[in-house]
PDB file of N, CA and C in Angstrom:
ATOM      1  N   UNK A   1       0.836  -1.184   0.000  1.00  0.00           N
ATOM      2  CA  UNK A   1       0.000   0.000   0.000  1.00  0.00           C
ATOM      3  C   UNK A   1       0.875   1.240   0.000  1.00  0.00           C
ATOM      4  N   UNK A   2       0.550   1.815  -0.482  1.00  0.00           N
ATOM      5  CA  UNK A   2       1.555   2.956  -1.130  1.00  0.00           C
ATOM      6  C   UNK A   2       0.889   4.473  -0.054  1.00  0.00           C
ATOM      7  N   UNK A   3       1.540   5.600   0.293  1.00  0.00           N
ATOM      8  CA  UNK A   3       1.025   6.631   1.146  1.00  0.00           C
ATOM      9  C   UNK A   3       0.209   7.638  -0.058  1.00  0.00           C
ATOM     10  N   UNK A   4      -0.540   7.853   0.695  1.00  0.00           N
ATOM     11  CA  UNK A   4      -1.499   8.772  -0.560  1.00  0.00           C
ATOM     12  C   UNK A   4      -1.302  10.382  -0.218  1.00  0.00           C
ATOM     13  N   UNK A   5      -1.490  11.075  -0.950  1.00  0.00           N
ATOM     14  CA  UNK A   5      -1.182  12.213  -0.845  1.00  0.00           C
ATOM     15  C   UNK A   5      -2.187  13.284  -0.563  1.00  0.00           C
ATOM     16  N   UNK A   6      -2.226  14.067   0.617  1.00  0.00           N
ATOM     17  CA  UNK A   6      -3.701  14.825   0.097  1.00  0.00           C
ATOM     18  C   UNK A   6      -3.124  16.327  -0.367  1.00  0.00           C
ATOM     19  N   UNK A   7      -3.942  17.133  -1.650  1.00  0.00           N
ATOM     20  CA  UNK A   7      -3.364  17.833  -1.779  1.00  0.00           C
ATOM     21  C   UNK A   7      -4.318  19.312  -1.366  1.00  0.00           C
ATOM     22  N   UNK A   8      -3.552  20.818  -1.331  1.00  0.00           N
ATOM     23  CA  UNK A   8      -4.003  21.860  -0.964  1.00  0.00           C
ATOM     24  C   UNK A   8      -5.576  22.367  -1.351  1.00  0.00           C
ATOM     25  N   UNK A   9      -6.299  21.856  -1.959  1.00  0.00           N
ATOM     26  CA  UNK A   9      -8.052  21.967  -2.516  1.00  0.00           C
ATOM     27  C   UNK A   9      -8.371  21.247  -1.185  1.00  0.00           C
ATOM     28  N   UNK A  10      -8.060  19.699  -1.117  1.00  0.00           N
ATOM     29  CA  UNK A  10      -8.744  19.343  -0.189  1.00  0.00           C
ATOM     30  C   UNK A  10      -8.387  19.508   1.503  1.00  0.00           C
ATOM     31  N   UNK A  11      -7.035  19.838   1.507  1.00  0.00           N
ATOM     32  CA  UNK A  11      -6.656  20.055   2.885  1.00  0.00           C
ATOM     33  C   UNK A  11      -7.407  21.776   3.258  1.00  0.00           C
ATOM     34  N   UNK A  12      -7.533  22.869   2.397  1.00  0.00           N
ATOM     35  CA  UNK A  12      -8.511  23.510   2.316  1.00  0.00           C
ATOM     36  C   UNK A  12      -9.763  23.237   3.092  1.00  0.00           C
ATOM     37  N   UNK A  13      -9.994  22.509   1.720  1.00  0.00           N
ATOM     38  CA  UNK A  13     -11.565  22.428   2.367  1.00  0.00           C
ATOM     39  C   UNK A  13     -12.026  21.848   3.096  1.00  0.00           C
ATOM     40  N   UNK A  14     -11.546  20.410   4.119  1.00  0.00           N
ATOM     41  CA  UNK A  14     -11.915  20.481   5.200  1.00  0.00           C
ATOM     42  C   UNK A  14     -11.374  21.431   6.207  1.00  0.00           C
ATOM     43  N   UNK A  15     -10.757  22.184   6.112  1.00  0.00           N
ATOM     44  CA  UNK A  15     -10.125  23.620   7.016  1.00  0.00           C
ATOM     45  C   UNK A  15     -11.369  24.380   6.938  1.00  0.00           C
ATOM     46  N   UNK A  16     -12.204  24.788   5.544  1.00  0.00           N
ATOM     47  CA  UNK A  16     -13.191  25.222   5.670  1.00  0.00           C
ATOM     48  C   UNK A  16     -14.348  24.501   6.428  1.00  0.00           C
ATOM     49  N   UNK A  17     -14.458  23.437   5.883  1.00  0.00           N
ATOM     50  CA  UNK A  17     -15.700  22.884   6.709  1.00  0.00           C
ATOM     51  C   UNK A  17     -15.904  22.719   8.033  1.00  0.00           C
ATOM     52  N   UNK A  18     -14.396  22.632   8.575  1.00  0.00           N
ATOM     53  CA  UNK A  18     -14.193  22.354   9.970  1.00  0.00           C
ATOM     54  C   UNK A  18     -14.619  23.905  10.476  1.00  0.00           C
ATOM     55  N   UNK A  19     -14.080  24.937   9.943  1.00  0.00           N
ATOM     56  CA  UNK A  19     -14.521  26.366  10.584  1.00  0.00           C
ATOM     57  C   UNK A  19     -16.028  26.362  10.748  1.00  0.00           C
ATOM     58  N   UNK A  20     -17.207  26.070   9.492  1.00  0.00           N
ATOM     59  CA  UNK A  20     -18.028  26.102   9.189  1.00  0.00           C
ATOM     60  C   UNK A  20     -18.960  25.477  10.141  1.00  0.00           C
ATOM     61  N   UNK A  21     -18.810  23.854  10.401  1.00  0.00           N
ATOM     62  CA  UNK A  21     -19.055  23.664  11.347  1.00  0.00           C
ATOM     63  C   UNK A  21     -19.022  24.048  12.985  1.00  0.00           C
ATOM     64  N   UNK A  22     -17.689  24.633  13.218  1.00  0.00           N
ATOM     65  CA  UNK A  22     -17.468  25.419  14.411  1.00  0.00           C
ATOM     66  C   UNK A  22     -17.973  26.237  14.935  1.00  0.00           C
ATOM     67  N   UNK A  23     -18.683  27.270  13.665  1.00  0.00           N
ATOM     68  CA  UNK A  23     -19.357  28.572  13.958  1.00  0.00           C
ATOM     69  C   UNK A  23     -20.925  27.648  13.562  1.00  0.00           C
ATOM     70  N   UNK A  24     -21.145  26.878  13.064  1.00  0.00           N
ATOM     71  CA  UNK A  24     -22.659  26.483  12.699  1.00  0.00           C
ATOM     72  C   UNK A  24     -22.998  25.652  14.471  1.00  0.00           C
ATOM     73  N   UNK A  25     -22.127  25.281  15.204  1.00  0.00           N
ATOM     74  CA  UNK A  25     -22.723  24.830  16.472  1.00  0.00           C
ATOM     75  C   UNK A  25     -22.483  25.385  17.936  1.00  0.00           C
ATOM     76  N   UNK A  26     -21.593  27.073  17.672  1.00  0.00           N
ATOM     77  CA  UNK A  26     -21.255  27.598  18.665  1.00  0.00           C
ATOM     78  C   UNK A  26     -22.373  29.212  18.495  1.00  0.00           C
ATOM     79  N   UNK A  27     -22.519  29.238  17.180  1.00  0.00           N
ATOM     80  CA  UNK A  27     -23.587  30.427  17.264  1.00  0.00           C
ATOM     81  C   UNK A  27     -24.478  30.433  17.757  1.00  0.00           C
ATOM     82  N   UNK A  28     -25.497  29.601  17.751  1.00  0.00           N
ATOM     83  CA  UNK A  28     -26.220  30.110  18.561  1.00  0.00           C
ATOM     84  C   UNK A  28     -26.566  29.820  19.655  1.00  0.00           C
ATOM     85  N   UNK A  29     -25.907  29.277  20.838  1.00  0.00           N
ATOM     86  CA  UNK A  29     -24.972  29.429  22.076  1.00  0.00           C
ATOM     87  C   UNK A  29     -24.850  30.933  22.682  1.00  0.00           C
ATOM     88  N   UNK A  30     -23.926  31.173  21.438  1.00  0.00           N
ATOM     89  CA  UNK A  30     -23.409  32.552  21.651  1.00  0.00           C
ATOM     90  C   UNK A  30     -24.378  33.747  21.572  1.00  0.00           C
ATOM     91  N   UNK A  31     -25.467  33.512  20.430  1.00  0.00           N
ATOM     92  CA  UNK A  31     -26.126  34.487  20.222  1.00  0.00           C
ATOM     93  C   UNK A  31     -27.465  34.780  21.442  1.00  0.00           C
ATOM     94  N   UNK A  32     -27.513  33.143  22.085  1.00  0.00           N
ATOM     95  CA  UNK A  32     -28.758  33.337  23.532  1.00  0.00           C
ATOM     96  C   UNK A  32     -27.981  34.242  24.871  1.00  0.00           C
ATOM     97  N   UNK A  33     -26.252  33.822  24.582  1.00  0.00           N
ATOM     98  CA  UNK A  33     -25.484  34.740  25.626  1.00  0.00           C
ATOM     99  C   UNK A  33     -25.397  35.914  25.705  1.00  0.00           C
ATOM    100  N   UNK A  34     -25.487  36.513  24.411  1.00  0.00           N
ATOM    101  CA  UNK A  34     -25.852  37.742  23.892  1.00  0.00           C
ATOM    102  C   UNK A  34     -27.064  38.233  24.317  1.00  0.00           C
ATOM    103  N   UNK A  35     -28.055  37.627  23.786  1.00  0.00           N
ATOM    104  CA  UNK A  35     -29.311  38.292  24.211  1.00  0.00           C
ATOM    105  C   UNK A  35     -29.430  38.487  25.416  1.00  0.00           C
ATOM    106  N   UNK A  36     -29.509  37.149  26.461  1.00  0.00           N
ATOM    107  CA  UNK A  36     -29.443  37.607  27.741  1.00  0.00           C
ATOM    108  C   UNK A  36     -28.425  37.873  28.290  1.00  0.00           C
ATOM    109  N   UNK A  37     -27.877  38.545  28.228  1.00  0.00           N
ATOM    110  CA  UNK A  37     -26.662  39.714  28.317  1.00  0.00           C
ATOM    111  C   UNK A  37     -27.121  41.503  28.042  1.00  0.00           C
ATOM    112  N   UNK A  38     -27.484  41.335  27.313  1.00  0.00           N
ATOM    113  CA  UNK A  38     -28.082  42.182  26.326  1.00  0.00           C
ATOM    114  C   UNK A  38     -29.456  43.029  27.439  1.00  0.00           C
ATOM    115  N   UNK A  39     -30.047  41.990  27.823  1.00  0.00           N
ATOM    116  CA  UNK A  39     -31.654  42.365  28.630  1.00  0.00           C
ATOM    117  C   UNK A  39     -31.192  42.359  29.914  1.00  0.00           C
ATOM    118  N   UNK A  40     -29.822  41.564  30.775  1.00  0.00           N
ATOM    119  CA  UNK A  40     -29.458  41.868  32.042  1.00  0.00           C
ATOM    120  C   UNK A  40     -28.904  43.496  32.335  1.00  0.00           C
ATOM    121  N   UNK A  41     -28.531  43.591  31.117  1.00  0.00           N
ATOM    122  CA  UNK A  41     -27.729  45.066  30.928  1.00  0.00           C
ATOM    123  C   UNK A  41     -28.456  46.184  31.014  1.00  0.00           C
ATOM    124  N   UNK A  42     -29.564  45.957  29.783  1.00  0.00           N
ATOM    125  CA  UNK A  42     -30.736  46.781  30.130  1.00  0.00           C
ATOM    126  C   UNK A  42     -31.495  47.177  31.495  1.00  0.00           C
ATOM    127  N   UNK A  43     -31.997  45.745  32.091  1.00  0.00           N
ATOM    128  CA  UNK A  43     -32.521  45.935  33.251  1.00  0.00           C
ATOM    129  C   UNK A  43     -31.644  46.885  34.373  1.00  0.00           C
ATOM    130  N   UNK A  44     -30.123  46.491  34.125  1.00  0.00           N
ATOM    131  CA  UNK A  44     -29.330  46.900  35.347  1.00  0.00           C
ATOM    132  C   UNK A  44     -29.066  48.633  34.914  1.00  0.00           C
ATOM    133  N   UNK A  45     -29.490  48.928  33.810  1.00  0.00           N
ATOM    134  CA  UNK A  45     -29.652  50.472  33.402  1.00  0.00           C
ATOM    135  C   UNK A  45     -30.440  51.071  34.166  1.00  0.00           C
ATOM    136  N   UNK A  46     -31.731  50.368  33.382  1.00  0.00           N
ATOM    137  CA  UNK A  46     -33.104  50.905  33.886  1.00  0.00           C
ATOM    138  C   UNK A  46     -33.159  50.989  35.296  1.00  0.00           C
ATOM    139  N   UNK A  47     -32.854  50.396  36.406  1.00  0.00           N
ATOM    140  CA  UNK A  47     -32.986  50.126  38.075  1.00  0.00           C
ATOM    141  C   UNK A  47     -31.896  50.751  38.942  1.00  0.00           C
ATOM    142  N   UNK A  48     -30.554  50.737  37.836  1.00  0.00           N
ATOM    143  CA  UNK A  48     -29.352  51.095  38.243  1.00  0.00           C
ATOM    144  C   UNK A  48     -29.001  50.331  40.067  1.00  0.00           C
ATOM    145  N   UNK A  49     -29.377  48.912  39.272  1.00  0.00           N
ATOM    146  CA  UNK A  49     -28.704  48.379  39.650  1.00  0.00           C
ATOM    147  C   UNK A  49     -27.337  47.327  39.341  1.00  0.00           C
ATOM    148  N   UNK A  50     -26.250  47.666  40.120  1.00  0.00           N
ATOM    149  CA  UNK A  50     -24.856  47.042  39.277  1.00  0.00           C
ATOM    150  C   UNK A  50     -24.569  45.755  40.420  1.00  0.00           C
ATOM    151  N   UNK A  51     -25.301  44.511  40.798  1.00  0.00           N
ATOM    152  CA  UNK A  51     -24.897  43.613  40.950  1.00  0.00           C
ATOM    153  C   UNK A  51     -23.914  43.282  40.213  1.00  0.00           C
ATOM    154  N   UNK A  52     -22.866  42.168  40.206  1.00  0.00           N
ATOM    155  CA  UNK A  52     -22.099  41.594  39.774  1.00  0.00           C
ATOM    156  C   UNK A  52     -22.573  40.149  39.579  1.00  0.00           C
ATOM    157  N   UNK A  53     -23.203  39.567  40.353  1.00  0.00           N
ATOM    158  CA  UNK A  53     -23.722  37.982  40.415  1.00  0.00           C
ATOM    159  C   UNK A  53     -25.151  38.577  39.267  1.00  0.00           C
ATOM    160  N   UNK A  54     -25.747  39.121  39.171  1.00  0.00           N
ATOM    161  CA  UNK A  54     -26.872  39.475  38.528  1.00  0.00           C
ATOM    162  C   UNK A  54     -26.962  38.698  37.254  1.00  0.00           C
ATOM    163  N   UNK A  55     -25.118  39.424  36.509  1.00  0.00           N
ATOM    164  CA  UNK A  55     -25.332  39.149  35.411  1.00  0.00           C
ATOM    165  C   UNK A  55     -24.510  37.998  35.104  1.00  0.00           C
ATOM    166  N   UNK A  56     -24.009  37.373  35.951  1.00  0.00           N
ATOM    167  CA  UNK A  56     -23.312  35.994  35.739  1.00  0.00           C
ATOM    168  C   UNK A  56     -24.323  34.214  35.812  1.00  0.00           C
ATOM    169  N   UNK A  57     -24.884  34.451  36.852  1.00  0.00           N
ATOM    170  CA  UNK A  57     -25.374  33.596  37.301  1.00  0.00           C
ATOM    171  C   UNK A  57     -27.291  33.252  36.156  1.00  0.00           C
ATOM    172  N   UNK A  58     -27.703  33.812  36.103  1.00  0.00           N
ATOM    173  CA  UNK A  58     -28.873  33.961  34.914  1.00  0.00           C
ATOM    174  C   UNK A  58     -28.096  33.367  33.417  1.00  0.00           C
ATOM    175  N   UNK A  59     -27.049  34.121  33.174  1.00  0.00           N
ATOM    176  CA  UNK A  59     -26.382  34.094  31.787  1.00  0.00           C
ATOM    177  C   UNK A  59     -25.751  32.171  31.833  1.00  0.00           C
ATOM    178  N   UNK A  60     -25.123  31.801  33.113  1.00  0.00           N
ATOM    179  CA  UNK A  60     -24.801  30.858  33.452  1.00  0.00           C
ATOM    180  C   UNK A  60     -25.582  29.573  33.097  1.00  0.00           C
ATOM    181  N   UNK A  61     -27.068  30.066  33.608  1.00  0.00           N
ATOM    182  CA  UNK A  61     -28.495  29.249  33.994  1.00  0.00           C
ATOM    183  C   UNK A  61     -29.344  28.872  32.201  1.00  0.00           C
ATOM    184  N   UNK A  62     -29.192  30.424  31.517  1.00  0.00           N
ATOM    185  CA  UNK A  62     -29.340  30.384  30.378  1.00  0.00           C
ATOM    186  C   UNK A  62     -28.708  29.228  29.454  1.00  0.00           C
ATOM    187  N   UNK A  63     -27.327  29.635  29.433  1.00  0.00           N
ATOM    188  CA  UNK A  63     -26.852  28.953  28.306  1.00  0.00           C
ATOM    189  C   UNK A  63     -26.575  27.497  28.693  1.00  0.00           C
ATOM    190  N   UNK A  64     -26.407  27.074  30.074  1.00  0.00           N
ATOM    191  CA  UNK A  64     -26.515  25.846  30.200  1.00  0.00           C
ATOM    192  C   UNK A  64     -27.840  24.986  29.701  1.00  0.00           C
ATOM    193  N   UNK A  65     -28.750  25.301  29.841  1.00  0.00           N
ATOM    194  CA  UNK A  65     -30.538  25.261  29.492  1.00  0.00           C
ATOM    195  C   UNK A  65     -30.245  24.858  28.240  1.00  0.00           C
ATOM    196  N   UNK A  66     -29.625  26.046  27.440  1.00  0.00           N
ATOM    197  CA  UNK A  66     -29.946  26.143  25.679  1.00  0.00           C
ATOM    198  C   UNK A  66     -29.109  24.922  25.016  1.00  0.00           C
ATOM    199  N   UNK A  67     -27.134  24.625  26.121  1.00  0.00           N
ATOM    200  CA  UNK A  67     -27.004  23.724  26.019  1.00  0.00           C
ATOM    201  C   UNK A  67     -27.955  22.558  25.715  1.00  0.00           C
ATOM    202  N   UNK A  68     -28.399  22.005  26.875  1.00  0.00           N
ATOM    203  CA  UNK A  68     -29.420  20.656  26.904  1.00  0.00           C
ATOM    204  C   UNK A  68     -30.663  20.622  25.820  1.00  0.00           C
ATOM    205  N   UNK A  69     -30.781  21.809  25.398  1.00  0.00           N
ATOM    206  CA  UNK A  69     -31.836  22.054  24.526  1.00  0.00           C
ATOM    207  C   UNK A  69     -31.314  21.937  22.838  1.00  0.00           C
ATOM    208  N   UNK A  70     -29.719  22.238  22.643  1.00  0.00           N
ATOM    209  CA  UNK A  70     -29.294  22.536  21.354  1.00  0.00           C
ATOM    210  C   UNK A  70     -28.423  20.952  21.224  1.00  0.00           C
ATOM    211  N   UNK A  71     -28.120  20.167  22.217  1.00  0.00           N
ATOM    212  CA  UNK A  71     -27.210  19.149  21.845  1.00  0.00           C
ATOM    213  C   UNK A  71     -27.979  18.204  20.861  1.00  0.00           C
ATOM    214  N   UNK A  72     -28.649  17.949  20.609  1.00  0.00           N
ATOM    215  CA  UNK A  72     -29.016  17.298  19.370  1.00  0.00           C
ATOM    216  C   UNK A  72     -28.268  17.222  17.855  1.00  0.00           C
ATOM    217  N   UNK A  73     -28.928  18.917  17.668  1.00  0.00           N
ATOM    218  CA  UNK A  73     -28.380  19.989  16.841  1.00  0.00           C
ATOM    219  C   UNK A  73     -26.795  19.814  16.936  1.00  0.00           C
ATOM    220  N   UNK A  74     -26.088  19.864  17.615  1.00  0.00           N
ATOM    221  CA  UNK A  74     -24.941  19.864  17.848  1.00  0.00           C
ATOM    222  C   UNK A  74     -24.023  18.670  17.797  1.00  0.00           C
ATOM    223  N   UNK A  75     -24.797  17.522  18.245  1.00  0.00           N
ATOM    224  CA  UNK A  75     -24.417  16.280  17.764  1.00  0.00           C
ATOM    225  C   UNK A  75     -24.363  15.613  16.069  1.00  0.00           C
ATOM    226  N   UNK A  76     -26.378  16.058  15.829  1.00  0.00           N
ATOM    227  CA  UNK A  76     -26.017  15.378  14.584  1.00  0.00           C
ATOM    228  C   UNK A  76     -25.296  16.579  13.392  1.00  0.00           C
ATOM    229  N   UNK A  77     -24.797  17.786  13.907  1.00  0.00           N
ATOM    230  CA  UNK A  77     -24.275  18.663  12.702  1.00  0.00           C
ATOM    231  C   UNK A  77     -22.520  18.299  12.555  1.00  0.00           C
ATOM    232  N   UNK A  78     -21.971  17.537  13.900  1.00  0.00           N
ATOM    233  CA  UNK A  78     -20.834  17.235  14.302  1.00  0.00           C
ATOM    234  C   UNK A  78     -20.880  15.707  13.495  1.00  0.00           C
ATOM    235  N   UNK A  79     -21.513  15.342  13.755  1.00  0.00           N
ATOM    236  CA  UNK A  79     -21.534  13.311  13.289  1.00  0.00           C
ATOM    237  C   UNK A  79     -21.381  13.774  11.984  1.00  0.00           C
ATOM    238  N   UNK A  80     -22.083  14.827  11.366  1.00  0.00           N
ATOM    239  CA  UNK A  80     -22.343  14.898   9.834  1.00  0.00           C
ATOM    240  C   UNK A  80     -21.005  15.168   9.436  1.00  0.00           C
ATOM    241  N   UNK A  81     -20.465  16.146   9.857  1.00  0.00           N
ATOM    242  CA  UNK A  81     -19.042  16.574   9.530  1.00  0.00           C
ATOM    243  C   UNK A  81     -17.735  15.590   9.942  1.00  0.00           C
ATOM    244  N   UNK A  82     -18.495  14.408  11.181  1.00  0.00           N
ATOM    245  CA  UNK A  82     -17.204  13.482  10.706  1.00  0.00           C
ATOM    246  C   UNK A  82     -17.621  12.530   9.667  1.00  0.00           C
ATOM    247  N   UNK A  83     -18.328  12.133   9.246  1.00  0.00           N
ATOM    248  CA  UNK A  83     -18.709  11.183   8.203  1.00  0.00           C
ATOM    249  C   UNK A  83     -18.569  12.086   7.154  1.00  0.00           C
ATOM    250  N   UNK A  84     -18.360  13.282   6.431  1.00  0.00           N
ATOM    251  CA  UNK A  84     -17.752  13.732   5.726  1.00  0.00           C
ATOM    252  C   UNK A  84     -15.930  13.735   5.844  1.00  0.00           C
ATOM    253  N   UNK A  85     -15.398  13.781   6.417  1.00  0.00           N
ATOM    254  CA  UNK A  85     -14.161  13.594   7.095  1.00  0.00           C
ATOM    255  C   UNK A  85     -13.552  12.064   6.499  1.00  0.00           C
ATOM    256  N   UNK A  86     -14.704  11.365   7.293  1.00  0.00           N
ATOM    257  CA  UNK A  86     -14.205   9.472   7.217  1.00  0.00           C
ATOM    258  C   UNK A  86     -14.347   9.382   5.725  1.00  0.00           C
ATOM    259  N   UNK A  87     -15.462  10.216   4.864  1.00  0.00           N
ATOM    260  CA  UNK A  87     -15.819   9.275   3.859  1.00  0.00           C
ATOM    261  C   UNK A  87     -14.303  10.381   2.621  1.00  0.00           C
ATOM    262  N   UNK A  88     -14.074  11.454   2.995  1.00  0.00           N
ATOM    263  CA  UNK A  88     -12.575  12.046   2.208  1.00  0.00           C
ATOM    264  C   UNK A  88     -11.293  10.655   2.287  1.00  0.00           C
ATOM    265  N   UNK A  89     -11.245  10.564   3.690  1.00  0.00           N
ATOM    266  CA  UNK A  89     -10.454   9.523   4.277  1.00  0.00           C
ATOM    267  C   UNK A  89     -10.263   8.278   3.506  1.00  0.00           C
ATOM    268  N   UNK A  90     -11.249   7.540   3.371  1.00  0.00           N
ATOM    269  CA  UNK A  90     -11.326   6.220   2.823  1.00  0.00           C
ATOM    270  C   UNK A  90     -11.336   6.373   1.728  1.00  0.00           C
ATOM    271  N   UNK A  91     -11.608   7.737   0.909  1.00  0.00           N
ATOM    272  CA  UNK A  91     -11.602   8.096  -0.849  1.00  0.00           C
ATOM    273  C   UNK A  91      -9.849   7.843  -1.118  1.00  0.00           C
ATOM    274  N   UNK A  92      -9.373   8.862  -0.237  1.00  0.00           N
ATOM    275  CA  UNK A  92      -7.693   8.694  -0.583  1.00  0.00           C
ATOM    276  C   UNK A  92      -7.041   7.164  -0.825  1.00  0.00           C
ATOM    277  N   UNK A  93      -7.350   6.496   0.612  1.00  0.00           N
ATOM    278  CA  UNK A  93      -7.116   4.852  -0.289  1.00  0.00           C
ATOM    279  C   UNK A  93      -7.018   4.224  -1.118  1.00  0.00           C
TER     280      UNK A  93
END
């Protein structure tokens, strides 16, 4: 069996896909941290109040939640991108 070569198109493009995927299962994570971030900030305007735990502990409560709620999503968009991966893999062979 001889070593196969992969060349710069495809070492590319799973570089791309791998980004692609990265930002396709951390956005919107990020974007519920945002929001409620976003409305703790507000509130602590409006009341003027500047807890410190205020805005940690909610934001904490949040995205753990959205966690348990998004791992699906996050699993099968990850499985998809390694079975794209395995099936480059076994092409080079």
């Amino acid at each position: 069996m001889g070593v196969a070569a992969v060349s710069e198109v495809e070492a590319l493009d799973v570089a791309r896909e791998s980004i692609t995927t990265l930002l396709t299962m951390s956005l919107p994570i990020m974007a519920i941290a945002l929001g409620v971030g976003l409305i703790i900030a507000l509130f602590q305007a409006l009341t003027q109040l500047q807890e410190m735990t205020l805005v940690f502990v909610p934001k904490i409560i949040v995205v753990f939640a959205s966690l348990l709620l998004l791992l699906p999503f996050m699993l099968a968009t990850l499985s998809a991108f390694f079975v794209g991966v395995a099936d480059k893999i076994i092409a080079l062979s």
